[in-house]
N, C-alpha and C. Protein backbone atom coordinates (compact mmCIF):
# COMPACT_ATOMS: atom_id res chain seq x y z
N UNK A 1 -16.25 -31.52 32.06
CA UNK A 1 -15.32 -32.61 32.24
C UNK A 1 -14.06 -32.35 31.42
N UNK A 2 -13.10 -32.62 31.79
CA UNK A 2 -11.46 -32.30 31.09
C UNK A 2 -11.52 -33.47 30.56
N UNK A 3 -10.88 -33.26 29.52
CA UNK A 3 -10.02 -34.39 28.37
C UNK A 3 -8.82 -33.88 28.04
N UNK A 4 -8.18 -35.05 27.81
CA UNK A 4 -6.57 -35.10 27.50
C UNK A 4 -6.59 -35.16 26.05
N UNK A 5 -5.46 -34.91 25.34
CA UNK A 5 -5.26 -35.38 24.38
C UNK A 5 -3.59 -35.53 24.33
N UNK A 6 -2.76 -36.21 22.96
CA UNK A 6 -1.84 -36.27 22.90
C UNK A 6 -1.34 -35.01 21.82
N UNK A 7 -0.33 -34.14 21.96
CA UNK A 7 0.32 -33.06 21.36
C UNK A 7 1.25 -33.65 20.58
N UNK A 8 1.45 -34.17 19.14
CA UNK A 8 2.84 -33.70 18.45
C UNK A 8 3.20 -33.02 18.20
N UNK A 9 4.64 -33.18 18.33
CA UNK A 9 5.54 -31.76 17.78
C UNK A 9 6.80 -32.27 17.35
N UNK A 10 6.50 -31.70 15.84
CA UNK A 10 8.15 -32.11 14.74
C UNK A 10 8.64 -30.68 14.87
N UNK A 11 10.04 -31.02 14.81
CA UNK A 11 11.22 -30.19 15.21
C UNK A 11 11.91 -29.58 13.80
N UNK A 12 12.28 -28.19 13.72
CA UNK A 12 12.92 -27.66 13.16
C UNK A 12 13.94 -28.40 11.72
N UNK A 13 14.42 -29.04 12.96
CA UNK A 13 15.35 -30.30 11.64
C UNK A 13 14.90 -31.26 10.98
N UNK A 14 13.15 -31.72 10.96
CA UNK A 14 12.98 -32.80 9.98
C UNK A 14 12.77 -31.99 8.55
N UNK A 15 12.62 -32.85 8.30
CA UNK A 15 12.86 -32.62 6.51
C UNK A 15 11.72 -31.78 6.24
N UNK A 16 10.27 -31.98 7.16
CA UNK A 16 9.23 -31.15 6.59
C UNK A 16 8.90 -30.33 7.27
N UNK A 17 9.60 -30.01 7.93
CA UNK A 17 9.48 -28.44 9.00
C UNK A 17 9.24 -28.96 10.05
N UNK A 18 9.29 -27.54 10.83
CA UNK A 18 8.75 -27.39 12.53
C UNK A 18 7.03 -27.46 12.67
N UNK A 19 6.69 -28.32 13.00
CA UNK A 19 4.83 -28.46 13.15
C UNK A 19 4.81 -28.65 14.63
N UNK A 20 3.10 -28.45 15.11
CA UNK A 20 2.40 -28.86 16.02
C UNK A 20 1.28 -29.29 16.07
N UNK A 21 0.79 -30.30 16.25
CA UNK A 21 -0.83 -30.42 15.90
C UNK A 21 -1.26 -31.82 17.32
N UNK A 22 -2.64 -31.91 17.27
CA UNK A 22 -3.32 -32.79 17.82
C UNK A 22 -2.83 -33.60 16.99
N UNK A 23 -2.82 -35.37 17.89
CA UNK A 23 -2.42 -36.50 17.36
C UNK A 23 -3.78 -37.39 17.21
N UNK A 24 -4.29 -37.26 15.54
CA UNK A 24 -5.68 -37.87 15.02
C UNK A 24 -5.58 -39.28 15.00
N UNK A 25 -6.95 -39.78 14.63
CA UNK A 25 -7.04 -40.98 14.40
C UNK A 25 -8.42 -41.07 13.21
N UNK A 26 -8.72 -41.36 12.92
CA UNK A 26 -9.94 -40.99 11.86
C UNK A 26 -10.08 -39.50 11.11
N UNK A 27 -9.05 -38.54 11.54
CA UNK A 27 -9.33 -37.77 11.05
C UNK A 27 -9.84 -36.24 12.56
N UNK A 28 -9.64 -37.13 13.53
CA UNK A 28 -10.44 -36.67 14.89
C UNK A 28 -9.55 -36.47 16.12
N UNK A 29 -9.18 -35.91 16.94
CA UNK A 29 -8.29 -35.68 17.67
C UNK A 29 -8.26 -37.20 18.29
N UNK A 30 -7.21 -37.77 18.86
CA UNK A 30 -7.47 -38.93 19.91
C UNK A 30 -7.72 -38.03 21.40
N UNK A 31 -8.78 -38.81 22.00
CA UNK A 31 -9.15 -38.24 23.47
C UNK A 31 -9.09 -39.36 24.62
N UNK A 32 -8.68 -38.53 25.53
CA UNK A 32 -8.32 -39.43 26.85
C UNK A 32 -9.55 -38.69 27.94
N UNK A 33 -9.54 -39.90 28.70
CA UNK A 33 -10.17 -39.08 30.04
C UNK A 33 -9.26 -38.85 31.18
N UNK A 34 -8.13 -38.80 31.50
CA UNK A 34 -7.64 -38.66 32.60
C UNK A 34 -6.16 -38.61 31.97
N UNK A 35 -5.42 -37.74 32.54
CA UNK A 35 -4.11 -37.62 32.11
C UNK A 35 -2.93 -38.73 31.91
N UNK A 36 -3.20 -39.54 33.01
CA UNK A 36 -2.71 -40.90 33.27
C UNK A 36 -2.58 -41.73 31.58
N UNK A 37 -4.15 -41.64 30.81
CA UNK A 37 -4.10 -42.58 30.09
C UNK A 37 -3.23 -41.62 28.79
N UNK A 38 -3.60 -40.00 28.84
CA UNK A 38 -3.02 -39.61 27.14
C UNK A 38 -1.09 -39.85 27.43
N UNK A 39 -0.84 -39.45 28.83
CA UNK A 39 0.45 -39.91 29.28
C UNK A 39 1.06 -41.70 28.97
N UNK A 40 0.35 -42.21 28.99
CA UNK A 40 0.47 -43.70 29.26
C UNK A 40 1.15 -43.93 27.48
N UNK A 41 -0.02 -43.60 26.28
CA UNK A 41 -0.22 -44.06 25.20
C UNK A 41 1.16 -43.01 24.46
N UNK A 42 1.55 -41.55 25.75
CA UNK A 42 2.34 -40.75 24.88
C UNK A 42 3.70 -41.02 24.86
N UNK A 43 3.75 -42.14 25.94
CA UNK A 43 4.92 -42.71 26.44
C UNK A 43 5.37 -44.13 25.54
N UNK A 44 4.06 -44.55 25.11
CA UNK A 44 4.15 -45.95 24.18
C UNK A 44 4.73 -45.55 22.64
N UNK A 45 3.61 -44.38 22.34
CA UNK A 45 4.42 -43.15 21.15
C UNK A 45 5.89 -42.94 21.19
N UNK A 46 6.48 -42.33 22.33
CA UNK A 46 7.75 -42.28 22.29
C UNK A 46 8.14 -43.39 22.35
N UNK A 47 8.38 -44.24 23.20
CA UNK A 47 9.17 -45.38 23.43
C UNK A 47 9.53 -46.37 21.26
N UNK A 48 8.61 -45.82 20.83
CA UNK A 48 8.36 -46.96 19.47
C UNK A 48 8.64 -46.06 18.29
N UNK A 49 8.99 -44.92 18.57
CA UNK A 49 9.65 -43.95 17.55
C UNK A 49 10.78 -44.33 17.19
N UNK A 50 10.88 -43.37 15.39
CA UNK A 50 12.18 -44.23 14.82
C UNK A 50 12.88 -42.48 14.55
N UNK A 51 12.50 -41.57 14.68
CA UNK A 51 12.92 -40.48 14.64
C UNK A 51 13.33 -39.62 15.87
N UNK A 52 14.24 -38.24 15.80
CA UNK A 52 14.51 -37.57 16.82
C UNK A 52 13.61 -36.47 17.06
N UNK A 53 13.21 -36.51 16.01
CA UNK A 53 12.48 -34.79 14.98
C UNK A 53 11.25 -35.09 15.52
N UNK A 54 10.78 -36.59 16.16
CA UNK A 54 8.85 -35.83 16.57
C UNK A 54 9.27 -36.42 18.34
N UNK A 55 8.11 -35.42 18.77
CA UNK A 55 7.51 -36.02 20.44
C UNK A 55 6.66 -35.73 20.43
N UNK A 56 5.83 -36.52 21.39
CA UNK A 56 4.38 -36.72 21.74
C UNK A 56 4.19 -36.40 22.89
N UNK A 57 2.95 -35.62 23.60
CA UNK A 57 3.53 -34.85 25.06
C UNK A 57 1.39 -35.00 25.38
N UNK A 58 1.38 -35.83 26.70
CA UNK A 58 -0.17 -35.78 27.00
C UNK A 58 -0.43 -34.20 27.23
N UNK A 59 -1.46 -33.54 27.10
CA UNK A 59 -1.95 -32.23 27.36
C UNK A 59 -3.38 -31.94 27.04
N UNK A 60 -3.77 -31.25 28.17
CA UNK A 60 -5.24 -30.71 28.23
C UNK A 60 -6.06 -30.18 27.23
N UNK A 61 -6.80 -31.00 26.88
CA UNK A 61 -7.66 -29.74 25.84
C UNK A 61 -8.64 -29.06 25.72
N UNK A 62 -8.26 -27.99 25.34
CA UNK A 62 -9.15 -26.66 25.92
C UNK A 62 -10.70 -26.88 25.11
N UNK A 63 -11.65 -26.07 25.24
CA UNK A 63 -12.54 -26.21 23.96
C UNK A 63 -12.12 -25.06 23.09
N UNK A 64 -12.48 -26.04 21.84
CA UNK A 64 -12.31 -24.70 20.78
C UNK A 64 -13.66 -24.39 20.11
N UNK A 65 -13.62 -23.19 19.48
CA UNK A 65 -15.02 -22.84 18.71
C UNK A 65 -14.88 -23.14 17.47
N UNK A 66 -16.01 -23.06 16.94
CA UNK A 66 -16.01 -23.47 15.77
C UNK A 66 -15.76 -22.52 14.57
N UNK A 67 -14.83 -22.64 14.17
CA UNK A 67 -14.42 -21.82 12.92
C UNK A 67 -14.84 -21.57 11.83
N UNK A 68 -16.22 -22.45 11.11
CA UNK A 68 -17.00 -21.69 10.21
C UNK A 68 -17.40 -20.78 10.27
N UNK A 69 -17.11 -19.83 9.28
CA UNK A 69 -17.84 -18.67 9.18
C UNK A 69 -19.23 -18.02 9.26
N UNK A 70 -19.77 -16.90 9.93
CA UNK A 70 -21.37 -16.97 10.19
C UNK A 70 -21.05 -15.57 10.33
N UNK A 71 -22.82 -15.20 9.66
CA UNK A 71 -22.48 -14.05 9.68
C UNK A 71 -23.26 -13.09 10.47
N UNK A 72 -23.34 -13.93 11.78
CA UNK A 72 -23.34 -13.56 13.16
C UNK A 72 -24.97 -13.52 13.73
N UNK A 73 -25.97 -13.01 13.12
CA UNK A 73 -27.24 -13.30 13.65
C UNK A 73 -27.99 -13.00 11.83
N UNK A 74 -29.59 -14.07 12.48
CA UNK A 74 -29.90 -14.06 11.22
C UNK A 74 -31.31 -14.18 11.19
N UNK A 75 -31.87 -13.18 10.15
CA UNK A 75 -33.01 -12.95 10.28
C UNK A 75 -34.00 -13.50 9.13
N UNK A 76 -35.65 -13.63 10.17
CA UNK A 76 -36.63 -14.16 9.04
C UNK A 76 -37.52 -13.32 9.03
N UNK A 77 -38.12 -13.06 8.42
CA UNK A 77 -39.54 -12.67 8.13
C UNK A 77 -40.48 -12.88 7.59
């Protein structure tokens, strides 16, 4: 099943650099089910912004793996 999420992205000229990241909420990406809705909420994002330097853009999210380290297979005896 696809999920949406919302993309920020601060621009070159704010004060704390050029970033990109998933737009959290607990700490957790926010997730949509259908493009309609991460579009809907990315549009409420923009519309209520007080800056030039961020946008919010609905987009697909891929799966990612998990980035702890392992050290690949593991044995008992």
């Amino acid at each position: 099943m696809k999920q949406w999420g919302i993309w920020a992205k601060r621009n070159a000229a704010s004060i704390c650099g050029a970033a990109e990241a998933w737009l959290k909420s607990d700490g957790k990406p926010m997730t949509f089910d259908t493009w309609e809705e991460a579009a809907e909420k990315a549009n409420v994002l923009m519309n209520n912004i007080r800056t030039v330097n961020v946008s919010y853009f609905p987009k697909k999210m891929e799966l990612e793996l998990d980035e702890e380290p392992s050290s690949g297979m593991g044995m008992k005896l």
